[in-house]
C-alpha atoms as a PDB file:
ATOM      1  CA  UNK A   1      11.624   5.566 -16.328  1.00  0.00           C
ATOM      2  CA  UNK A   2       8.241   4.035 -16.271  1.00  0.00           C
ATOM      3  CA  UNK A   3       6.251   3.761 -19.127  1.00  0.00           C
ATOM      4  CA  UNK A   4       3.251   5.868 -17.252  1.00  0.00           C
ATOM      5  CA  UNK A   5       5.957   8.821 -16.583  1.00  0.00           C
ATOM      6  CA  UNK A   6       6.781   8.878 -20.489  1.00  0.00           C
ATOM      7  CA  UNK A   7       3.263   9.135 -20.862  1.00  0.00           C
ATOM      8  CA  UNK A   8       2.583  12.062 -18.615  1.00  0.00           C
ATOM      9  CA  UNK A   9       5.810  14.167 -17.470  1.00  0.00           C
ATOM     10  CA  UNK A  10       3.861  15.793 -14.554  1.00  0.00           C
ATOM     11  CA  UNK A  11       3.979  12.616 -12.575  1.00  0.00           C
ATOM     12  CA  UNK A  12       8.121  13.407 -12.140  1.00  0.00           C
ATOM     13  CA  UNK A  13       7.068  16.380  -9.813  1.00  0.00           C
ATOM     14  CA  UNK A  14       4.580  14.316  -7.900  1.00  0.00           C
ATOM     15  CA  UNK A  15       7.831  12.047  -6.876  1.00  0.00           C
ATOM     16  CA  UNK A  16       6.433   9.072  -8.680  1.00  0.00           C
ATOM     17  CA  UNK A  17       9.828   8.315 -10.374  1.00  0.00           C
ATOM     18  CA  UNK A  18      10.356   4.970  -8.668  1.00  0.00           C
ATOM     19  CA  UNK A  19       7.505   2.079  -9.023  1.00  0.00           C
ATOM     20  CA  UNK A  20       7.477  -0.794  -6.420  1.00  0.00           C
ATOM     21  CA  UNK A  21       4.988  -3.230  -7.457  1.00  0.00           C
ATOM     22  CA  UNK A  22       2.606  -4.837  -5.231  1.00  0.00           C
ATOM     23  CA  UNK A  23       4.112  -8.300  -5.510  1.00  0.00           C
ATOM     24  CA  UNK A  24       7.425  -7.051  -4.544  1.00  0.00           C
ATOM     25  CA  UNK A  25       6.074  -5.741  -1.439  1.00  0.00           C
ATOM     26  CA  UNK A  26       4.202  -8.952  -0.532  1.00  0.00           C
ATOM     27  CA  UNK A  27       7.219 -10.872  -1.157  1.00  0.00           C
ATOM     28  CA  UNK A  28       9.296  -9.004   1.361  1.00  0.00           C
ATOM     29  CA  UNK A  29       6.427  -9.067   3.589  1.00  0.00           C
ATOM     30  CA  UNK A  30       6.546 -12.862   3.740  1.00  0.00           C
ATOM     31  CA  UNK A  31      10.532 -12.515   4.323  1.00  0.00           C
ATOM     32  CA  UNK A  32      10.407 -10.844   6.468  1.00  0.00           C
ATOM     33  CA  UNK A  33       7.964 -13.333   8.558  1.00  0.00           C
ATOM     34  CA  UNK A  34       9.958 -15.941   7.699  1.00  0.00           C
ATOM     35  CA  UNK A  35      13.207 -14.619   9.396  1.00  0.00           C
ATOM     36  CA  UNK A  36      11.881 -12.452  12.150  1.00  0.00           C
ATOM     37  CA  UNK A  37      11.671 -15.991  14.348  1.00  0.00           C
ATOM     38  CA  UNK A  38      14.873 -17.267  13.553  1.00  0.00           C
ATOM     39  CA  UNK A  39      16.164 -13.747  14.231  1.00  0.00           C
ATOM     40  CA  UNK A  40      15.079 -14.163  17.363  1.00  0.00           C
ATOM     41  CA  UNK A  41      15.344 -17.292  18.142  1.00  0.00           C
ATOM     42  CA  UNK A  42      19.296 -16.599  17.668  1.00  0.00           C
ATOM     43  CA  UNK A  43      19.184 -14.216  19.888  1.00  0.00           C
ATOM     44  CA  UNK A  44      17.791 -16.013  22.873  1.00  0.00           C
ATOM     45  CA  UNK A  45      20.759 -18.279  22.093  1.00  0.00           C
ATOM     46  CA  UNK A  46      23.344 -15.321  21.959  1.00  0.00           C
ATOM     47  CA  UNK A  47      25.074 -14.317  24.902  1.00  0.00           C
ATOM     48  CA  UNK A  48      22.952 -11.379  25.841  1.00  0.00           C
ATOM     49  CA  UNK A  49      19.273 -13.112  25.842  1.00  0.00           C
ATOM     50  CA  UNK A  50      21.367 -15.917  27.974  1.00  0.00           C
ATOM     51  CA  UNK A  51      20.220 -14.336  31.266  1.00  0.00           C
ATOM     52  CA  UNK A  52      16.531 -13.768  30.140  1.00  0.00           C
ATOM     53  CA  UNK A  53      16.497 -17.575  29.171  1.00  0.00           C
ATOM     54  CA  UNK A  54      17.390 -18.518  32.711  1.00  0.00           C
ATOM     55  CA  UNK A  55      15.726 -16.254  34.410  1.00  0.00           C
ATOM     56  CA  UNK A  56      12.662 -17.602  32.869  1.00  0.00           C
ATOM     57  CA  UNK A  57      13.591 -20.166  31.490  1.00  0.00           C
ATOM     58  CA  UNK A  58      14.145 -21.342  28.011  1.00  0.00           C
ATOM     59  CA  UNK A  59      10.411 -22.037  27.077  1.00  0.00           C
ATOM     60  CA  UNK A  60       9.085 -19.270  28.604  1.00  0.00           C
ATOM     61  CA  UNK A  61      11.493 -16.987  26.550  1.00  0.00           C
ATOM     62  CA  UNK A  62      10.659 -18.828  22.941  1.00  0.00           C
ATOM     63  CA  UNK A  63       7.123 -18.308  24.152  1.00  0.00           C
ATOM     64  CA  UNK A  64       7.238 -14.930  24.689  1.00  0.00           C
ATOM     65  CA  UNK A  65       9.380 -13.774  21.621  1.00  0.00           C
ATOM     66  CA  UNK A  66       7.275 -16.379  19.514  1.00  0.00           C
ATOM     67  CA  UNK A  67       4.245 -13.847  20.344  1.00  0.00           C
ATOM     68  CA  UNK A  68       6.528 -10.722  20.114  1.00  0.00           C
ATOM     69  CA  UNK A  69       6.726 -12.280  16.402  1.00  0.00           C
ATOM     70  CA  UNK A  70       2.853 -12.879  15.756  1.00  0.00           C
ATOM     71  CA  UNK A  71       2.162  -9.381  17.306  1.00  0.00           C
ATOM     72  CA  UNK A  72       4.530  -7.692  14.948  1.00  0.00           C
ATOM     73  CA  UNK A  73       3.621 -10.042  12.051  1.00  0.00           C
ATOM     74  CA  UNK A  74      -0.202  -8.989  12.691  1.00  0.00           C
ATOM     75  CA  UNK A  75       0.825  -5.392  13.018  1.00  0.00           C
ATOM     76  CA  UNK A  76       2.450  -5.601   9.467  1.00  0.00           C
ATOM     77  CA  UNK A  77      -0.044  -7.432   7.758  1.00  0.00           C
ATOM     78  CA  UNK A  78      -2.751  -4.731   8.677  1.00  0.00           C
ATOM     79  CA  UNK A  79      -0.014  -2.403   8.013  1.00  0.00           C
ATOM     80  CA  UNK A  80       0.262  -3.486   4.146  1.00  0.00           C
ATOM     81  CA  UNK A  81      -3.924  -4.984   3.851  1.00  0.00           C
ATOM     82  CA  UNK A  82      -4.747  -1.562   4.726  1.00  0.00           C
ATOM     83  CA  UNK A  83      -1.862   0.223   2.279  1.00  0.00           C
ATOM     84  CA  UNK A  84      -3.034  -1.470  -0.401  1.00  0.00           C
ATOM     85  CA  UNK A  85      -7.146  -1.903   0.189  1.00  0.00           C
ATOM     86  CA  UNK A  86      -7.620   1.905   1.591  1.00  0.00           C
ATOM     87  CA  UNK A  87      -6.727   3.262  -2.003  1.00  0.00           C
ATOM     88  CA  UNK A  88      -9.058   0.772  -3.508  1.00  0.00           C
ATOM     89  CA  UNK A  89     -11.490   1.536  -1.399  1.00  0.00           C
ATOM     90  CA  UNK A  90     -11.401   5.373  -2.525  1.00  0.00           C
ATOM     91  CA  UNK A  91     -11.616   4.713  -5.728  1.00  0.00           C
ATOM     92  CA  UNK A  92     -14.710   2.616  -5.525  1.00  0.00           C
ATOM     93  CA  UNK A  93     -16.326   5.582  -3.319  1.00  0.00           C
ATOM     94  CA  UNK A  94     -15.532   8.046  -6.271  1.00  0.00           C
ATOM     95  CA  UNK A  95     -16.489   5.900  -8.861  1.00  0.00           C
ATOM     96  CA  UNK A  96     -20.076   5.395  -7.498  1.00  0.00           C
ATOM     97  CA  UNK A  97     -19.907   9.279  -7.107  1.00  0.00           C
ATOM     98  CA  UNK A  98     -19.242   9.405 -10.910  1.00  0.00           C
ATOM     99  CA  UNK A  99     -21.452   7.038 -11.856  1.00  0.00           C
ATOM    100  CA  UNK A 100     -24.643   9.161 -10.363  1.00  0.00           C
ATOM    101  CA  UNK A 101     -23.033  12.115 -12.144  1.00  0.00           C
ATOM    102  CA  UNK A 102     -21.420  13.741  -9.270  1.00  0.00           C
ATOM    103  CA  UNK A 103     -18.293  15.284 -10.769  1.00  0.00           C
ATOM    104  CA  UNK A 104     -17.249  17.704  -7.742  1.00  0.00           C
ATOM    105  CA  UNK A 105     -15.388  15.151  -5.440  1.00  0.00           C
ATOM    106  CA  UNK A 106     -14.066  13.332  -8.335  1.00  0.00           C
ATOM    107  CA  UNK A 107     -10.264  13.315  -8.016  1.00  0.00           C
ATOM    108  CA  UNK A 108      -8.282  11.197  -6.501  1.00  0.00           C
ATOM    109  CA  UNK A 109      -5.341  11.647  -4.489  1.00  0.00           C
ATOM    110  CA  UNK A 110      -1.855   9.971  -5.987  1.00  0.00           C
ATOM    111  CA  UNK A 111      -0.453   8.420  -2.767  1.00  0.00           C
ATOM    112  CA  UNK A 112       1.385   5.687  -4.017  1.00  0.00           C
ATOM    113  CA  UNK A 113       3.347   5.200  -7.109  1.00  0.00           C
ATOM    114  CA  UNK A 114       2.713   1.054  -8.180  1.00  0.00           C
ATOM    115  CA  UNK A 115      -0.439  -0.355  -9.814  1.00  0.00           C
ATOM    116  CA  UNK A 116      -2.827   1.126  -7.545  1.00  0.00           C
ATOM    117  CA  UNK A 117      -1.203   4.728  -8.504  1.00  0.00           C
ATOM    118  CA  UNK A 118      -1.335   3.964 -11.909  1.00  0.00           C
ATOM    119  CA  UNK A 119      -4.788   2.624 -12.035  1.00  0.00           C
ATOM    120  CA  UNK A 120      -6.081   5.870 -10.055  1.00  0.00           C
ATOM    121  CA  UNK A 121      -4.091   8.306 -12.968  1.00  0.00           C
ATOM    122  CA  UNK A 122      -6.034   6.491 -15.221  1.00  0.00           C
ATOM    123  CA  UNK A 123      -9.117   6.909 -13.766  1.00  0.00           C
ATOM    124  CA  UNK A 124      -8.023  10.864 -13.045  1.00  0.00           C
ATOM    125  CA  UNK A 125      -7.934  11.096 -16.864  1.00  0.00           C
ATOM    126  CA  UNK A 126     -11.334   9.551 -17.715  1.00  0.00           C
ATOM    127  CA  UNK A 127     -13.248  11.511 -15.362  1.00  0.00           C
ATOM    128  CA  UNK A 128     -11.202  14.556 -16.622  1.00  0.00           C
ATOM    129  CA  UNK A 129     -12.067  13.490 -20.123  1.00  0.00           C
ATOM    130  CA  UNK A 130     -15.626  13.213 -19.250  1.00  0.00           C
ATOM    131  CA  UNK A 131     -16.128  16.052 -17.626  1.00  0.00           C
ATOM    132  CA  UNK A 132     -15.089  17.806 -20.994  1.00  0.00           C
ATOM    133  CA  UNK A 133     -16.929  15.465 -22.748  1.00  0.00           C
ATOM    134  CA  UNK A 134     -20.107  16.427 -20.203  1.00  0.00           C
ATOM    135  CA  UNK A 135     -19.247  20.937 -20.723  1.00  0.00           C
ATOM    136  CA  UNK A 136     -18.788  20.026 -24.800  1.00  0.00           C
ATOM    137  CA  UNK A 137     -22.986  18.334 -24.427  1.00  0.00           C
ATOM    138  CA  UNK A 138     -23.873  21.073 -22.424  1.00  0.00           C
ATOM    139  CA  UNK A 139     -22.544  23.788 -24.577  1.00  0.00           C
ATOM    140  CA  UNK A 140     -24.618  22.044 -27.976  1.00  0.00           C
ATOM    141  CA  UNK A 141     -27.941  21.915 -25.804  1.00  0.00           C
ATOM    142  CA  UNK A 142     -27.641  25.778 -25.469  1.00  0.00           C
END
């Protein structure tokens, strides 16, 4: 169990019981462009590609599965930029909410369960903390 889950046992029913950290994800990412090519470089070379080879010939064929590979490779990498910046990018948007005092839009959705998760709990619980913080002012002044 993850030390944040210890913390805070309502995260178990928000099905943030397994943490895969950023790096890990990178890492396969980069795998998994590593061995897409020879994956399918093997293939031209198996018996089934055999007739696309010669029927356009073997250059032609690396050529087109070598762009098969960037086009998937790009589609990933915006893929996992945008997983990881998009949540990032929230939490900036809410932040400079909070920071002019707006406290009515100022919780953020728990889509993912690594750092980015973590750091947006966190940030759930100041701006909880603050807002009693802001009612416990409010109530002296009166």
């Amino acid at each position: 169990m993850s030390e944040l889950s210890k913390k805070d046992p309502g995260l178990k029913g928000m099905g943030m019981a397994f943490q895969i950290p950023i790096f890990y994800k990178l890492m396969v990412s980069m795998l998994f462009v590593a061995v897409l090519p020879l994956a399918l470089l093997g293939i031209v070379f198996m018996g089934d590609a055999q007739s696309l080879a010669s029927g356009i010939g073997l250059q032609n064929a690396i050529f087109v599965l070598t762009l098969l590979t960037l086009a998937v490779v790009v589609m990933w990498s915006f893929f996992l930029a945008s997983s990881i910046t998009s949540p990032i990018v929230k939490l900036s948007q809410v932040a400079n909410s909070v920071s002019t005092g707006d406290l009515n839009n100022s919780d953020i959705d728990i889509m993912s369960n690594d750092e980015i998760g973590e750091l947006a709990v966190a940030f759930n619980r100041m701006v909880n903390s603050y807002k009693i913080l802001d009612t416990l002012a409010r109530d002296d002044m009166n």
